[in-house]
C-alpha atoms as a PDB file:
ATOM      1  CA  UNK A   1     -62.147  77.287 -59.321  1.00  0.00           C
ATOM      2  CA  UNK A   2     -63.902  79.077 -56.274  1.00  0.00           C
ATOM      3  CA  UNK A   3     -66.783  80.374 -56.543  1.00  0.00           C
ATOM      4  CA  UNK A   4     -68.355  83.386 -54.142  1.00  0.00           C
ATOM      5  CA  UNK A   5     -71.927  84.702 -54.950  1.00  0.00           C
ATOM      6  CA  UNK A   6     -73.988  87.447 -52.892  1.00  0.00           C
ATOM      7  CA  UNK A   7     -77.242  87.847 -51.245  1.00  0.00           C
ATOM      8  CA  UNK A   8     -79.726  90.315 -52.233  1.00  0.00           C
ATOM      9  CA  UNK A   9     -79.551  92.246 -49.113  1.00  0.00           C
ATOM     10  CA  UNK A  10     -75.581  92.205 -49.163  1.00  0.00           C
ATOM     11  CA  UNK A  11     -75.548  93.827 -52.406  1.00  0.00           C
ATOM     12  CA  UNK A  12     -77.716  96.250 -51.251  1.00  0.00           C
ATOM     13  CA  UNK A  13     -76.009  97.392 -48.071  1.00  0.00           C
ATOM     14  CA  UNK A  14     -72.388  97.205 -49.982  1.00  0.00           C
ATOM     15  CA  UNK A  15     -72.574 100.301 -51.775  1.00  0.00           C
ATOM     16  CA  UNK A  16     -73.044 102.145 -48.645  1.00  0.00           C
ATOM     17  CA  UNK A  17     -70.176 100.954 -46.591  1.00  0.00           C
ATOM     18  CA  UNK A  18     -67.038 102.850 -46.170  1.00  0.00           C
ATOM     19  CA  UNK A  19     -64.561 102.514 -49.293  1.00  0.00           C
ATOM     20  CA  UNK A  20     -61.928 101.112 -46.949  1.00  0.00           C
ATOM     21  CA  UNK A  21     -64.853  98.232 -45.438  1.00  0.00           C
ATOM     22  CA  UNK A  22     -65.339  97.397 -49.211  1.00  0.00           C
ATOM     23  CA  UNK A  23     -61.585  96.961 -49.854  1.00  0.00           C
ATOM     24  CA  UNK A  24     -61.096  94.815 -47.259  1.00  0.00           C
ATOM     25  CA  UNK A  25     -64.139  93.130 -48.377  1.00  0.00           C
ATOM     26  CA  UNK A  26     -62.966  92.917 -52.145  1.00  0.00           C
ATOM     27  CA  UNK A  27     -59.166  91.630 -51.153  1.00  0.00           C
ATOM     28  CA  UNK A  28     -61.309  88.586 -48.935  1.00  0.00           C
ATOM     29  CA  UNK A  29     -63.122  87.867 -52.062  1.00  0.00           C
ATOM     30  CA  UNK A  30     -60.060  87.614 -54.588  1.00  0.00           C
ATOM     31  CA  UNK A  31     -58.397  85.645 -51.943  1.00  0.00           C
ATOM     32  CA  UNK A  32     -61.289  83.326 -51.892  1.00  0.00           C
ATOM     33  CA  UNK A  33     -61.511  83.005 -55.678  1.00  0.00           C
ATOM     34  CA  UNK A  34     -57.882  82.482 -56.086  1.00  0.00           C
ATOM     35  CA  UNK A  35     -57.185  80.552 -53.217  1.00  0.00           C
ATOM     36  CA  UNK A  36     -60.191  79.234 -51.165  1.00  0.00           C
ATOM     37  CA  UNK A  37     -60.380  79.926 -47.503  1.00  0.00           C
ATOM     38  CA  UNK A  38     -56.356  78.658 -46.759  1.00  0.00           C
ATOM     39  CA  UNK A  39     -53.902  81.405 -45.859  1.00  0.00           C
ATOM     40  CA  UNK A  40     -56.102  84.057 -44.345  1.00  0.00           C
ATOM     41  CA  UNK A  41     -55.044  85.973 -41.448  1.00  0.00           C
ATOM     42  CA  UNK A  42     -58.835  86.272 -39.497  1.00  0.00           C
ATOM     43  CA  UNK A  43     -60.149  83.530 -38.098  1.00  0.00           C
ATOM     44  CA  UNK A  44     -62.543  81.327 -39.932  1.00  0.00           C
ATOM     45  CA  UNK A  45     -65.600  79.851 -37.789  1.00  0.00           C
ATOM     46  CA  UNK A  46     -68.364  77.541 -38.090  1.00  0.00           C
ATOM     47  CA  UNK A  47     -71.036  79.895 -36.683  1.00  0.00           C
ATOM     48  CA  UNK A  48     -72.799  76.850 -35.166  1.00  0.00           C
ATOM     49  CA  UNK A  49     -69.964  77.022 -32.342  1.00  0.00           C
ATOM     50  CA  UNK A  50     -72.281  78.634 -29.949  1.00  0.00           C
ATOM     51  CA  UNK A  51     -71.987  79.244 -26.157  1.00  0.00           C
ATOM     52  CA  UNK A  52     -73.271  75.838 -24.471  1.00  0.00           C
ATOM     53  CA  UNK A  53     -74.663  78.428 -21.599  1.00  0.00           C
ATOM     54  CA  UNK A  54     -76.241  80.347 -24.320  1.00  0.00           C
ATOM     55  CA  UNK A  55     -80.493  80.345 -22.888  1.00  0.00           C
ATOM     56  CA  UNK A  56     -81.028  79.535 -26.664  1.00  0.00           C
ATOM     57  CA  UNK A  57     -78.050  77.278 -27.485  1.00  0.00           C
ATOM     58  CA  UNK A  58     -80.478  74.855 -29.759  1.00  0.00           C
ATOM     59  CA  UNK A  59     -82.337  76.729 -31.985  1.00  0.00           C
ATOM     60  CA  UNK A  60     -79.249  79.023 -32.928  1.00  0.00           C
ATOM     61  CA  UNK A  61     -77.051  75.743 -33.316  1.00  0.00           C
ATOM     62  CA  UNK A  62     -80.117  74.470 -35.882  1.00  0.00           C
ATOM     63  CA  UNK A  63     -80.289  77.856 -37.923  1.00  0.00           C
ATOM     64  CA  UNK A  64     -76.209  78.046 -38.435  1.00  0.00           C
ATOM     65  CA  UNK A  65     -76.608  74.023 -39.539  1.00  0.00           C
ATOM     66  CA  UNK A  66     -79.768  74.569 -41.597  1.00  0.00           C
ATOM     67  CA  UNK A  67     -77.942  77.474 -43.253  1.00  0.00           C
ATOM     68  CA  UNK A  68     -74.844  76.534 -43.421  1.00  0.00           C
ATOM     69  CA  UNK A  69     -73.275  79.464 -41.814  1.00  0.00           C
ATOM     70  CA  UNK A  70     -69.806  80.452 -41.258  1.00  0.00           C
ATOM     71  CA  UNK A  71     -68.169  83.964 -40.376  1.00  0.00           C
ATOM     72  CA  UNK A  72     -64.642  85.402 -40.968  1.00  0.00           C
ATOM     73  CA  UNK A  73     -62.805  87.872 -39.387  1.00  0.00           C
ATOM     74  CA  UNK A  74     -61.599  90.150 -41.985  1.00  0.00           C
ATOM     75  CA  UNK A  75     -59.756  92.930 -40.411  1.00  0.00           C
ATOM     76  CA  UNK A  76     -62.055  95.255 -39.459  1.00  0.00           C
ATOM     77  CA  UNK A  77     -61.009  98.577 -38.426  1.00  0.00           C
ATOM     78  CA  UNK A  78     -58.204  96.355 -37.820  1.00  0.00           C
ATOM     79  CA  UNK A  79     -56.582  92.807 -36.214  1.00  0.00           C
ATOM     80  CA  UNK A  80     -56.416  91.554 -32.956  1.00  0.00           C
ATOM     81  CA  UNK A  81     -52.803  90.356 -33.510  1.00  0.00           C
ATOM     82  CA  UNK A  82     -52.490  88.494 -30.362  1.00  0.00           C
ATOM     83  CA  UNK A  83     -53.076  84.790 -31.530  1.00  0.00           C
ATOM     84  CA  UNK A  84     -51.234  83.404 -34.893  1.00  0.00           C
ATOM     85  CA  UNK A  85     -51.376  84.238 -38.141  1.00  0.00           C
ATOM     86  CA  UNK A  86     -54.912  82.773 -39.412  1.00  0.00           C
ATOM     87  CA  UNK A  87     -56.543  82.986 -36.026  1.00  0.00           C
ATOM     88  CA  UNK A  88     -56.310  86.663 -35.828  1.00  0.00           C
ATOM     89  CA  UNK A  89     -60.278  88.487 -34.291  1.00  0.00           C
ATOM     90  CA  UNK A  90     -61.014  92.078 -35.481  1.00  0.00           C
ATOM     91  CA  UNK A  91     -64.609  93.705 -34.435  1.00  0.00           C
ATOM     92  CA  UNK A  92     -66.382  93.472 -37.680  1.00  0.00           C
ATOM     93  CA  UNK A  93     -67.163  90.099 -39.643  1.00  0.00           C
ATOM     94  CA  UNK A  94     -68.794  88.837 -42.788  1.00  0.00           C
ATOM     95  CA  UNK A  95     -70.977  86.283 -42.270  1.00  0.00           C
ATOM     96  CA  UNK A  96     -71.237  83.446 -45.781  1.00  0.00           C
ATOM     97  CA  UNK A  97     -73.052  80.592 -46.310  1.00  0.00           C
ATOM     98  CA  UNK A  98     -70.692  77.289 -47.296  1.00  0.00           C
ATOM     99  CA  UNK A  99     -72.648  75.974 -50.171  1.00  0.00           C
ATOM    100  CA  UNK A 100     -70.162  73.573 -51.614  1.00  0.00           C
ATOM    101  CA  UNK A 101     -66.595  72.645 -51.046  1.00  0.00           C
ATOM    102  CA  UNK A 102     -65.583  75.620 -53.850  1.00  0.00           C
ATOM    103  CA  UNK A 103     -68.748  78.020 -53.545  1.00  0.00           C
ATOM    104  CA  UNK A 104     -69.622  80.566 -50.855  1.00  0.00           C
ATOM    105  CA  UNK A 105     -72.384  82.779 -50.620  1.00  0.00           C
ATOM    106  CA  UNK A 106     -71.607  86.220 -48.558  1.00  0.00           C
ATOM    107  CA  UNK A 107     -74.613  87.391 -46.734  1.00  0.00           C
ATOM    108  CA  UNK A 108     -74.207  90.115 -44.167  1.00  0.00           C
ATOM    109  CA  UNK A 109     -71.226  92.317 -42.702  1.00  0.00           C
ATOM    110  CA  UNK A 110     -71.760  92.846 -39.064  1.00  0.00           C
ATOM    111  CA  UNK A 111     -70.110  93.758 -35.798  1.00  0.00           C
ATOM    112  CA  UNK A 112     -69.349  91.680 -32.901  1.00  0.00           C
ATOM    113  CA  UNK A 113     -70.056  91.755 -29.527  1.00  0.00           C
ATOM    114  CA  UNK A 114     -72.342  90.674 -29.636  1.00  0.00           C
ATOM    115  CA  UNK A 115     -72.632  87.773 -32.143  1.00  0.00           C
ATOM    116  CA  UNK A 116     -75.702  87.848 -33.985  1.00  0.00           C
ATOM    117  CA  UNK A 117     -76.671  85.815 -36.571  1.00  0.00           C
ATOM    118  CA  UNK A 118     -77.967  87.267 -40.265  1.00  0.00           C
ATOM    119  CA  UNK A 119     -82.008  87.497 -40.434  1.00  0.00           C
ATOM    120  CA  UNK A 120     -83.618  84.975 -42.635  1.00  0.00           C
ATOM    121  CA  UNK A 121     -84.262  87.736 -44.960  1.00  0.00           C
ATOM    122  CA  UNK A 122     -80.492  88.323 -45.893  1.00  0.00           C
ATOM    123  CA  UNK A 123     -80.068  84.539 -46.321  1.00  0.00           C
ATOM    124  CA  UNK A 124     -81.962  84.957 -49.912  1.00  0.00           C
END
């Protein structure tokens, strides 16, 4: 029913990453397939939720609209248990694309602090 597909540049940085980092990765993705995006523990943002104080607030708000980007917290090296259950922050995120209501498309693992979004490259 859900549908997750991958971005060149993902794919090509995945095989590197640390078996436990694709694990993590892998149990986000069956989750998704089976379930969607309801009943994870990270937290689940619209990456167009930037800083209003942010020097360049607009043009980052128009390149997470115009590419539809979200970002999850998935764990990594571990959670932030402080808030609930589905709110919970960990350093590293995967940023996706929402292309439909049941279709994602995962384009870049990164660390935060700082945010940064994916480069137009990985968004292909």
């Amino acid at each position: 029913m859900y549908t997750v597909d991958y971005g060149r540049c993902f794919l090509e940085n995945f095989k590197y990453f640390p078996e436990a980092d694709k694990n993590k990765i892998t149990e986000f993705i069956e989750h998704y397939e089976d379930h969607g995006l309801v009943g994870l523990p990270g937290r689940i943002k619209n990456s167009d939720n930037v800083d209003p104080n942010d020097p360049e607030f607009l043009s980052k708000v128009k390149y997470a609209q115009e590419h539809k980007l979200w970002h999850y917290h998935l764990g990594i090296p571990n959670y932030d248990e402080s808030n609930s259950f589905g709110d919970w922050t960990s350093e590293y995120l995967l940023h996706y694309q929402s292309v439909s209501l049941y279709e994602i498309k995962i384009v870049d693992f990164d660390y935060h602090p700082p945010f940064s979004f994916p480069e137009s490259n990985y968004l292909t």
